[in-house]
C-alpha atoms as a PDB file:
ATOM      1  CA  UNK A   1     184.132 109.760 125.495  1.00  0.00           C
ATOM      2  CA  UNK A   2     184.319 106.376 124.559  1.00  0.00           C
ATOM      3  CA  UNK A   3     183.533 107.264 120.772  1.00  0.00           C
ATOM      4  CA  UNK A   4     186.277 109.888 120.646  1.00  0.00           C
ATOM      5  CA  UNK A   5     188.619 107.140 122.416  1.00  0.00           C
ATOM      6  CA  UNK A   6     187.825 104.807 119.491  1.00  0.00           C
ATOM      7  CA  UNK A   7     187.821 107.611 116.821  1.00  0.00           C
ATOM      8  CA  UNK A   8     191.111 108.361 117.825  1.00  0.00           C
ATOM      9  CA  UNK A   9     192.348 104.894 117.923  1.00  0.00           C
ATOM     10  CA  UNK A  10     191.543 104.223 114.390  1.00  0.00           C
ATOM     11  CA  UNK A  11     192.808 107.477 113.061  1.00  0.00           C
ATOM     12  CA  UNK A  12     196.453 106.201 114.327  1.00  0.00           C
ATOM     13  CA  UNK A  13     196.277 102.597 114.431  1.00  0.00           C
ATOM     14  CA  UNK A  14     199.455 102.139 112.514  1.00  0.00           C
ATOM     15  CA  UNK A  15     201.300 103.911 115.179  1.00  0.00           C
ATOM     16  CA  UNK A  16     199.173 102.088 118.121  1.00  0.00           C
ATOM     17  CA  UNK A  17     200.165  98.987 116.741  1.00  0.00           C
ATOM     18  CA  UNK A  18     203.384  99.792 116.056  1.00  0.00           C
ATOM     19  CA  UNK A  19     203.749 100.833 119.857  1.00  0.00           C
ATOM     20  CA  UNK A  20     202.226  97.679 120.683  1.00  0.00           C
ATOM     21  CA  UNK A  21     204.349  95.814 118.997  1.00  0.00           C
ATOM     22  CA  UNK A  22     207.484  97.098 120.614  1.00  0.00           C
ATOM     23  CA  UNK A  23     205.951  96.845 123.879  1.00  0.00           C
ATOM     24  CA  UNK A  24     205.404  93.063 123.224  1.00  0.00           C
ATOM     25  CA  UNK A  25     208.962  92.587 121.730  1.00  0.00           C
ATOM     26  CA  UNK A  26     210.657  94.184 124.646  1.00  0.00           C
ATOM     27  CA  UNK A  27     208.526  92.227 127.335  1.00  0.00           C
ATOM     28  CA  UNK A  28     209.430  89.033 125.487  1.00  0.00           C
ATOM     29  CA  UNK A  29     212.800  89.415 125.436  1.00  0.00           C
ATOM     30  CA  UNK A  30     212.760  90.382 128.895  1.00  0.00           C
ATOM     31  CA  UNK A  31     210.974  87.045 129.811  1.00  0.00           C
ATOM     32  CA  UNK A  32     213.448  84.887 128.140  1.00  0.00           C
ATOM     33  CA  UNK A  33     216.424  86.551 128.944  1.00  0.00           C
ATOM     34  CA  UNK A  34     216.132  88.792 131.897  1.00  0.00           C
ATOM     35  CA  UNK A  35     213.369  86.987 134.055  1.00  0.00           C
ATOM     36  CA  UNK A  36     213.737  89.221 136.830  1.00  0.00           C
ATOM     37  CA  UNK A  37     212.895  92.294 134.506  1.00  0.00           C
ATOM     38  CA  UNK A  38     210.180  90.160 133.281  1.00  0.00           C
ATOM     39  CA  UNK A  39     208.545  89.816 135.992  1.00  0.00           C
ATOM     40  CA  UNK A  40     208.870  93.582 137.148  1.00  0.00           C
ATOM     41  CA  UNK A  41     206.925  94.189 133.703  1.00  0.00           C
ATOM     42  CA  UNK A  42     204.596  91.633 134.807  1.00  0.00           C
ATOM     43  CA  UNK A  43     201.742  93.277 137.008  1.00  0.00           C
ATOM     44  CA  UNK A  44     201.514  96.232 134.882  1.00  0.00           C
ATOM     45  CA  UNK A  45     201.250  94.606 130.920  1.00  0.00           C
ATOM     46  CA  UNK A  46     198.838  92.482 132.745  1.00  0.00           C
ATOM     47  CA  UNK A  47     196.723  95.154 134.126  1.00  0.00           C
ATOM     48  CA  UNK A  48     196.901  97.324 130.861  1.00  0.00           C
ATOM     49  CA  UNK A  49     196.005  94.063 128.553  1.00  0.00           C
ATOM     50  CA  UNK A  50     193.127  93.805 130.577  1.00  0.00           C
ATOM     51  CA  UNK A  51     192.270  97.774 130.679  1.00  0.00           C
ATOM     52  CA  UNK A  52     193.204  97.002 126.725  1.00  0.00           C
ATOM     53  CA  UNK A  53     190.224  93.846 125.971  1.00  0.00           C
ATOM     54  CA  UNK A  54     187.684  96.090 128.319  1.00  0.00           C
ATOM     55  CA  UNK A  55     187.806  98.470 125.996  1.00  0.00           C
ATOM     56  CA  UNK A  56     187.565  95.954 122.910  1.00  0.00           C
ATOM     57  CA  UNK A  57     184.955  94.887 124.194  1.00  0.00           C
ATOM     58  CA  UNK A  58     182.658  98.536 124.902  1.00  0.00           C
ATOM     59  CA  UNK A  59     183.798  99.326 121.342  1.00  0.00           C
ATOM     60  CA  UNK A  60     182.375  96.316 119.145  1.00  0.00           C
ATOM     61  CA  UNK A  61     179.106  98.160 120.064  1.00  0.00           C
ATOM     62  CA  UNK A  62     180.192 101.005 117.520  1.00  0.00           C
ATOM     63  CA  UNK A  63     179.060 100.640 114.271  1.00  0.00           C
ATOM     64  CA  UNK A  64     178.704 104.162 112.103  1.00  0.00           C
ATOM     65  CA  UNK A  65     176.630 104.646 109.557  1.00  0.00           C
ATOM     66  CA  UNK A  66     179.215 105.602 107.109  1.00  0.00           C
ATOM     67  CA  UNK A  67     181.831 104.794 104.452  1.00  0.00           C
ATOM     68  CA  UNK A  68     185.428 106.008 104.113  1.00  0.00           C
ATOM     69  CA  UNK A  69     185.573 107.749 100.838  1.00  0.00           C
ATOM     70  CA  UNK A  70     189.103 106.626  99.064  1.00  0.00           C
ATOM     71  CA  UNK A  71     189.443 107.897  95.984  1.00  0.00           C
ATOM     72  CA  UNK A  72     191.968 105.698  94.600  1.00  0.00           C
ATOM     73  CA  UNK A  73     191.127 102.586  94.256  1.00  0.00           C
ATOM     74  CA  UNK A  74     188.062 104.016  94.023  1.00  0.00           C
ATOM     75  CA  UNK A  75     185.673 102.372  96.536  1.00  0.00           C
ATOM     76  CA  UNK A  76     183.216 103.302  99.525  1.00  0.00           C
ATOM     77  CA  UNK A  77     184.723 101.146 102.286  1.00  0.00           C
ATOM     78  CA  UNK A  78     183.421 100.564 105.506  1.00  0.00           C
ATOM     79  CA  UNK A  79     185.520 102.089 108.523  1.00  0.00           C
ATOM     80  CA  UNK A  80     188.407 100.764 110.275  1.00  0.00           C
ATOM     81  CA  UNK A  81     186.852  98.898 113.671  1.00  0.00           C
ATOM     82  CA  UNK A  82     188.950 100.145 116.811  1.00  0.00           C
ATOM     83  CA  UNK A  83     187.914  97.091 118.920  1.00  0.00           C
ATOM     84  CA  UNK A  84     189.745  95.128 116.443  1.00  0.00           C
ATOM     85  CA  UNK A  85     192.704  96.882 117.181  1.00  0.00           C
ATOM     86  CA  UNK A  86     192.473  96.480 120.343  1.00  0.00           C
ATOM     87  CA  UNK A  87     191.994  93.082 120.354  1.00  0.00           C
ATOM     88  CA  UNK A  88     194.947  92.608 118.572  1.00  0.00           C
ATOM     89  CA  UNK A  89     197.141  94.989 120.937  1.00  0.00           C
ATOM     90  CA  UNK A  90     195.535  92.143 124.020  1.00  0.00           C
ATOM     91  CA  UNK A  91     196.698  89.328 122.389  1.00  0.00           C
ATOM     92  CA  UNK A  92     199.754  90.841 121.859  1.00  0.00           C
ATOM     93  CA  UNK A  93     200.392  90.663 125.255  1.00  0.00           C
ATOM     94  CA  UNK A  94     199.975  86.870 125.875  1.00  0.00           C
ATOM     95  CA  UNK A  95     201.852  86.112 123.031  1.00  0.00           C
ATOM     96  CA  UNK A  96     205.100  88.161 124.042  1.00  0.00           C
ATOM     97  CA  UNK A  97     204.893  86.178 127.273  1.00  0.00           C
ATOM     98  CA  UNK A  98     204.601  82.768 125.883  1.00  0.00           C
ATOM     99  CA  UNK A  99     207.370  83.267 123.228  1.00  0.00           C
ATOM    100  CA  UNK A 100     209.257  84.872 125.984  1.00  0.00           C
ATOM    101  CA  UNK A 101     208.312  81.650 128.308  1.00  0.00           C
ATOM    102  CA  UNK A 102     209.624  79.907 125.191  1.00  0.00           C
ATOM    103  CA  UNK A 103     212.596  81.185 124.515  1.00  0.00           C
ATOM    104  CA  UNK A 104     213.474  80.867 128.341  1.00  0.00           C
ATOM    105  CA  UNK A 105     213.036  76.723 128.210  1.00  0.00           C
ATOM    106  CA  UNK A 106     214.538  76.820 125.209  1.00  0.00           C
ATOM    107  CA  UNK A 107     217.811  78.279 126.456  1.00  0.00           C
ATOM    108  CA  UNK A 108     217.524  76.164 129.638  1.00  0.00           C
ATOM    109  CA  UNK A 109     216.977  72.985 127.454  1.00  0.00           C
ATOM    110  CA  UNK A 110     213.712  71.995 129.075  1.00  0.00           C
ATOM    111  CA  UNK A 111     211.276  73.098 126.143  1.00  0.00           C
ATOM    112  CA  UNK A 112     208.789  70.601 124.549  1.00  0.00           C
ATOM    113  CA  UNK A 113     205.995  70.448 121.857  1.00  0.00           C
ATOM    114  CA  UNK A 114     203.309  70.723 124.600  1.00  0.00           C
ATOM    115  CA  UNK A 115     205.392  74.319 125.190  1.00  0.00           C
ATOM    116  CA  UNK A 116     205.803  74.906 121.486  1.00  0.00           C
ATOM    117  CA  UNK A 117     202.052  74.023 119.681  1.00  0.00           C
ATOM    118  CA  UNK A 118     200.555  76.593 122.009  1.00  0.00           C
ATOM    119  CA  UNK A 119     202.682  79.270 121.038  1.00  0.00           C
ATOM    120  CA  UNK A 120     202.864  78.576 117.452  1.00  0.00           C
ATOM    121  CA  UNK A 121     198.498  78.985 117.537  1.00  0.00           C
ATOM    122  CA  UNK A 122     198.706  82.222 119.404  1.00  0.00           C
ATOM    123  CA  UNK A 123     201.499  83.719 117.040  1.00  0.00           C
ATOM    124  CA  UNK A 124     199.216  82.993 114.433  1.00  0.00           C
ATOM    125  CA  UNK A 125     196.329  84.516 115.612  1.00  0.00           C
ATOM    126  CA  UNK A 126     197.655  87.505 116.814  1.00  0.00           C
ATOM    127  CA  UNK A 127     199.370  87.376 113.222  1.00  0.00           C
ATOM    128  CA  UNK A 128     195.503  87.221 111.724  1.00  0.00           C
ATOM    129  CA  UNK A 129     194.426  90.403 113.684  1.00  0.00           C
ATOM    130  CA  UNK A 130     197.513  92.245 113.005  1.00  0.00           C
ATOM    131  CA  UNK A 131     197.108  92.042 109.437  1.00  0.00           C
ATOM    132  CA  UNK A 132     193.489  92.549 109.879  1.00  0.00           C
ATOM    133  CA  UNK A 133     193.883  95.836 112.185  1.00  0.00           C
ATOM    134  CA  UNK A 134     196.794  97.180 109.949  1.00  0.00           C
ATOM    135  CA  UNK A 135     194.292  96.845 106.678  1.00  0.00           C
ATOM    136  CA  UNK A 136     191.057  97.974 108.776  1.00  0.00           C
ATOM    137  CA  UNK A 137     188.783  98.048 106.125  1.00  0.00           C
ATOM    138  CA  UNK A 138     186.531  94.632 105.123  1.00  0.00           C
ATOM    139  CA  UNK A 139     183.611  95.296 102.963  1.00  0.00           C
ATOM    140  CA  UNK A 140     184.055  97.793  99.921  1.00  0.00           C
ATOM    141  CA  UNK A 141     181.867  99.239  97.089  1.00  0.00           C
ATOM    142  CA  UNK A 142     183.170  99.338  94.108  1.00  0.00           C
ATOM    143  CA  UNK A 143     182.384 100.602  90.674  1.00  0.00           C
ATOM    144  CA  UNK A 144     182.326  96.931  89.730  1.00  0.00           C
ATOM    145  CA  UNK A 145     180.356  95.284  92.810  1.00  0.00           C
ATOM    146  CA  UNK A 146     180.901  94.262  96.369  1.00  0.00           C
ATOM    147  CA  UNK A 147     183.910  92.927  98.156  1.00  0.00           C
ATOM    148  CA  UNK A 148     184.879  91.532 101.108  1.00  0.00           C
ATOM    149  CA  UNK A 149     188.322  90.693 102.242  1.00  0.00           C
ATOM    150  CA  UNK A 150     189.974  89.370 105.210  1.00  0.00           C
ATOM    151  CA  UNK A 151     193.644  88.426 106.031  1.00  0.00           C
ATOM    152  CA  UNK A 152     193.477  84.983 104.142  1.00  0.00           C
ATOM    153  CA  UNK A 153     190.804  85.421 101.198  1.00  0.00           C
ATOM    154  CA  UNK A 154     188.278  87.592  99.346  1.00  0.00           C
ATOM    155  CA  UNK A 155     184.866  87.762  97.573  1.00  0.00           C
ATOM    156  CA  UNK A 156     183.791  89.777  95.014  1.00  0.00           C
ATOM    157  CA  UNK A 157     179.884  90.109  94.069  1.00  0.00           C
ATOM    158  CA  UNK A 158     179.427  92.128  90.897  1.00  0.00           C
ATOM    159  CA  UNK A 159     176.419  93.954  90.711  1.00  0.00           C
ATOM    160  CA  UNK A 160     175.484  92.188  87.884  1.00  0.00           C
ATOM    161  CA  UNK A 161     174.693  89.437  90.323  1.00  0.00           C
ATOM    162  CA  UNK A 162     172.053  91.051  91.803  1.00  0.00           C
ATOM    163  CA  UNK A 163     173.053  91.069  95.495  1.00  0.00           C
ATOM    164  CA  UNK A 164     170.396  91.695  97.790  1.00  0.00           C
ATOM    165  CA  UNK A 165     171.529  92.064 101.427  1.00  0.00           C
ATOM    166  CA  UNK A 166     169.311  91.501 104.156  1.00  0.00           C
ATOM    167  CA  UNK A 167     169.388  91.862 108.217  1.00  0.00           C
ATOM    168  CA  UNK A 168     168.664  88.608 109.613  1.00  0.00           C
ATOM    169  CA  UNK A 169     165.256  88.650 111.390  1.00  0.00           C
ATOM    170  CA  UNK A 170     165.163  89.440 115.164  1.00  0.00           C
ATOM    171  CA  UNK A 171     168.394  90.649 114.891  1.00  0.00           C
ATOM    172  CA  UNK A 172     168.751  94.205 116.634  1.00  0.00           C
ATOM    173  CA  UNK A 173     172.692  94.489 115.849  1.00  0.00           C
ATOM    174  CA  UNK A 174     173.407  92.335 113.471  1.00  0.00           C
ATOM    175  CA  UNK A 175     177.221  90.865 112.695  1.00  0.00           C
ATOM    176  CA  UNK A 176     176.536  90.095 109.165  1.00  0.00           C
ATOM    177  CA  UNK A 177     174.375  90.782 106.081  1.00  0.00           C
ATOM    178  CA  UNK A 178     172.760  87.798 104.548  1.00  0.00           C
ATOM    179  CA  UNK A 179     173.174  88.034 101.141  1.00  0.00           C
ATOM    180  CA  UNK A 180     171.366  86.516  98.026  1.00  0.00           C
ATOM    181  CA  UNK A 181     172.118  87.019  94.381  1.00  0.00           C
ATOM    182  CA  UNK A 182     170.409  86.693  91.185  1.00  0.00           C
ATOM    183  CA  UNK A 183     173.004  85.139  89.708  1.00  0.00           C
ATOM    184  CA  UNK A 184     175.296  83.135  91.966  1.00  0.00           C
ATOM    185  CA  UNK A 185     177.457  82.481  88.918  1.00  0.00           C
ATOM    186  CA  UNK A 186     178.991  85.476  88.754  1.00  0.00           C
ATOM    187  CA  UNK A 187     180.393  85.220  92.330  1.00  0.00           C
ATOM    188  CA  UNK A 188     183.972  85.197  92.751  1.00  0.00           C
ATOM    189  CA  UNK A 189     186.190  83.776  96.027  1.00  0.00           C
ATOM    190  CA  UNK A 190     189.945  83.895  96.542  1.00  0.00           C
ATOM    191  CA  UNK A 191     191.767  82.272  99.025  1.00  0.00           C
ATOM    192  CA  UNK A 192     189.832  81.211 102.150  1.00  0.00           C
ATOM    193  CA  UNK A 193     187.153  83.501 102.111  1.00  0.00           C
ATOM    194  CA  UNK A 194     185.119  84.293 104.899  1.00  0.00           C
ATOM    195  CA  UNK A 195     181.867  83.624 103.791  1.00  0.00           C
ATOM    196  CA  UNK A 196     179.773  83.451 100.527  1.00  0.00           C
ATOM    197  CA  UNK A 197     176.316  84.695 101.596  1.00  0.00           C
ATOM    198  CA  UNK A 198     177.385  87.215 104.110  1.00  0.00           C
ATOM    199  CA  UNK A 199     178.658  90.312 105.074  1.00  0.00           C
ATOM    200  CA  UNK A 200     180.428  90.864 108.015  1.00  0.00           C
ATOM    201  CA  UNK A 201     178.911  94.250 109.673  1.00  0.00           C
ATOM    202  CA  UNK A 202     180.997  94.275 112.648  1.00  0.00           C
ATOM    203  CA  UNK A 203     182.287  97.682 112.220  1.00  0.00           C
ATOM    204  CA  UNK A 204     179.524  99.061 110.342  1.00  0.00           C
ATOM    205  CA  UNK A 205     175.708  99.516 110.700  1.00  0.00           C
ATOM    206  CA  UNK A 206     173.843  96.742 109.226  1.00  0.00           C
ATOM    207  CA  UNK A 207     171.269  98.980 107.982  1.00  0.00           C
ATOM    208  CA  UNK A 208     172.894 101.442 106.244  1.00  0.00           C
ATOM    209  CA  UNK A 209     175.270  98.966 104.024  1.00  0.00           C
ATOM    210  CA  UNK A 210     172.056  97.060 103.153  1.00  0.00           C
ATOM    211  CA  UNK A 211     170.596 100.178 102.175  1.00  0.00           C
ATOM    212  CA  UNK A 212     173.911 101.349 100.191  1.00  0.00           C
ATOM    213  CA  UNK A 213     173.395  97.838  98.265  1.00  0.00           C
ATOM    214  CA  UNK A 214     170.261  98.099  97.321  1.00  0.00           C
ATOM    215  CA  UNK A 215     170.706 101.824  96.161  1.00  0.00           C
ATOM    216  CA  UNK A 216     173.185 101.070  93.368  1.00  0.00           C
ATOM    217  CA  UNK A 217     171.772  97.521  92.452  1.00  0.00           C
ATOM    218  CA  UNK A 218     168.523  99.559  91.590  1.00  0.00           C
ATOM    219  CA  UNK A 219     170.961 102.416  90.162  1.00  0.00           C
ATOM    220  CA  UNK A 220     173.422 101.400  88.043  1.00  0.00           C
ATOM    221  CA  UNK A 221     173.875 104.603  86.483  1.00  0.00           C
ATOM    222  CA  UNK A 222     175.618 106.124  89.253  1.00  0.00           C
ATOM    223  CA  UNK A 223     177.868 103.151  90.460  1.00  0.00           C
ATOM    224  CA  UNK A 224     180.523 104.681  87.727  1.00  0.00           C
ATOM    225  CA  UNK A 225     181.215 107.163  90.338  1.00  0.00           C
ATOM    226  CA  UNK A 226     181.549 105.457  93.336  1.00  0.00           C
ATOM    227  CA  UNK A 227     184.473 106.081  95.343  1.00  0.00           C
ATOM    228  CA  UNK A 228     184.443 110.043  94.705  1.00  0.00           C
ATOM    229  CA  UNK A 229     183.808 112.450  97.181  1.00  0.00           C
ATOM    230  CA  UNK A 230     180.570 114.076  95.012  1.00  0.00           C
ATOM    231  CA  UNK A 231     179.364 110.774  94.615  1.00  0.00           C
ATOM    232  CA  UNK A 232     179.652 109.719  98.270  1.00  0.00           C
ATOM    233  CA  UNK A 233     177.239 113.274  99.891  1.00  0.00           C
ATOM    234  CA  UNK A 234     174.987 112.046  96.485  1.00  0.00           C
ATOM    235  CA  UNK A 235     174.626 108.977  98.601  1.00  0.00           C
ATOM    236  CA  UNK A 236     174.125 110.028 101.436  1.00  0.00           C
ATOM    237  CA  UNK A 237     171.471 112.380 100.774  1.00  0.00           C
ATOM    238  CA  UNK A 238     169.473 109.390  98.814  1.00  0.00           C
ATOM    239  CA  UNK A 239     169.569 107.430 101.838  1.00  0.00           C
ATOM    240  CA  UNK A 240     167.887 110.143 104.895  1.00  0.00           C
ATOM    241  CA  UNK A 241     167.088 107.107 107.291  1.00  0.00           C
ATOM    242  CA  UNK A 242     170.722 106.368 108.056  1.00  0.00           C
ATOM    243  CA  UNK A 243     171.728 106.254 111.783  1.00  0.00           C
ATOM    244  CA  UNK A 244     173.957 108.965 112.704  1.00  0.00           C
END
């Protein structure tokens, strides 16, 4: 149940957010400028934000062995992670209320910077996961290498590096690859990145993406092809031991 809840939340996460975001506009403008309404909405935003991070939370145990195929770009990306959506729709909820709080003192002329720094750090992070659930994807093979991108910055690992990603030890569900390369040269960041030598595996099994590394650094004949559909069951079938 829980997988098909999550499933289904990725497969229309534009629209949940969307949602969420009008929800959140319409309960801040209710709290700074119709506080009765605003406190009507109270008691049930705060019992679905909760319902909202529970479910966050059962989900960042999903991590499918798999890639989403997208032929354009072309790349083998790692899926979309429906607890990070979530996340995002439970922060959105705190933050409508304190910019609704803030618009309230505001109008009443009572507002200060101890009101104002708070709600200026939560816009911004619920900005962060926004962006970040909106994108959904984080770690990509390319025909060129590895990348990983976040909201603010990016690397890029080309194979002619020489990555070699590895699960840390006595780690049964690893977060992140450790990675080592060859040639650390060749290593490019933009922005702020989120780390060198690692790969975030929150929404993907550690194990599998490892083993999708190692694949085409050994076989660089075939890396031409990734991001098609062919190559992508090619894969697949060269690597039996994946979890399901």
């Amino acid at each position: 149940m829980i997988g098909k809840v999550s499933a289904a939340v990725v497969r229309h996460r534009h629209v949940v957010l969307m949602l969420g975001l009008l929800v959140a506009g319409v309960n801040a403008a209710a709290v700074g400028f119709v506080p009765t309404l605003g406190q009507w909405l109270f008691l049930p935003l705060l019992l679905l934000t909760l319902a909202i991070l529970v479910l966050a939370l059962i989900t960042m145990g999903i991590r499918p062995a798999c890639f989403v195929v997208q032929r354009q770009i072309p790349a083998f990306a790692t899926p979309a992670p429906a607890w990070k959506v979530l996340l995002a729709l439970g922060i959105l909820g705190h933050v409508s209320a304190s910019i609704g709080a803030l618009v309230r003192s505001t109008r009443q002329g009572i507002v200060s910077t101890v009101d104002v720094v708070p709600s200026v750090l939560w816009f911004v992070l619920a900005a962060l996961l926004l962006v970040e659930a909106w994108r959904g994807y984080n770690v990509a093979l390319h025909p060129h290498g590895v990348r990983q991108s976040w909201a603010l910055g990016s690397v890029t690992v080309p194979w002619e590096a020489i990555p070699a990603a590895q699960i840390p030890p006595g780690a049964d569900r690893p977060s992140r690859l450790r990675l080592t390369f060859a040639q650390p040269q060749l290593v490019r960041r933009r922005g702020i990145s989120w780390g060198r030598k690692a790969l975030r595996t929150d929404n993907v099994d550690a194990g599998f993406l490892a083993a999708a590394i190692g694949h085409y650094v050994r076989h660089g004949e075939h890396r031409a092809a990734i991001g098609s559909q062919a190559e992508y069951e090619r894969l697949l079938a060269e690597l039996p031991e994946r979890a399901g």
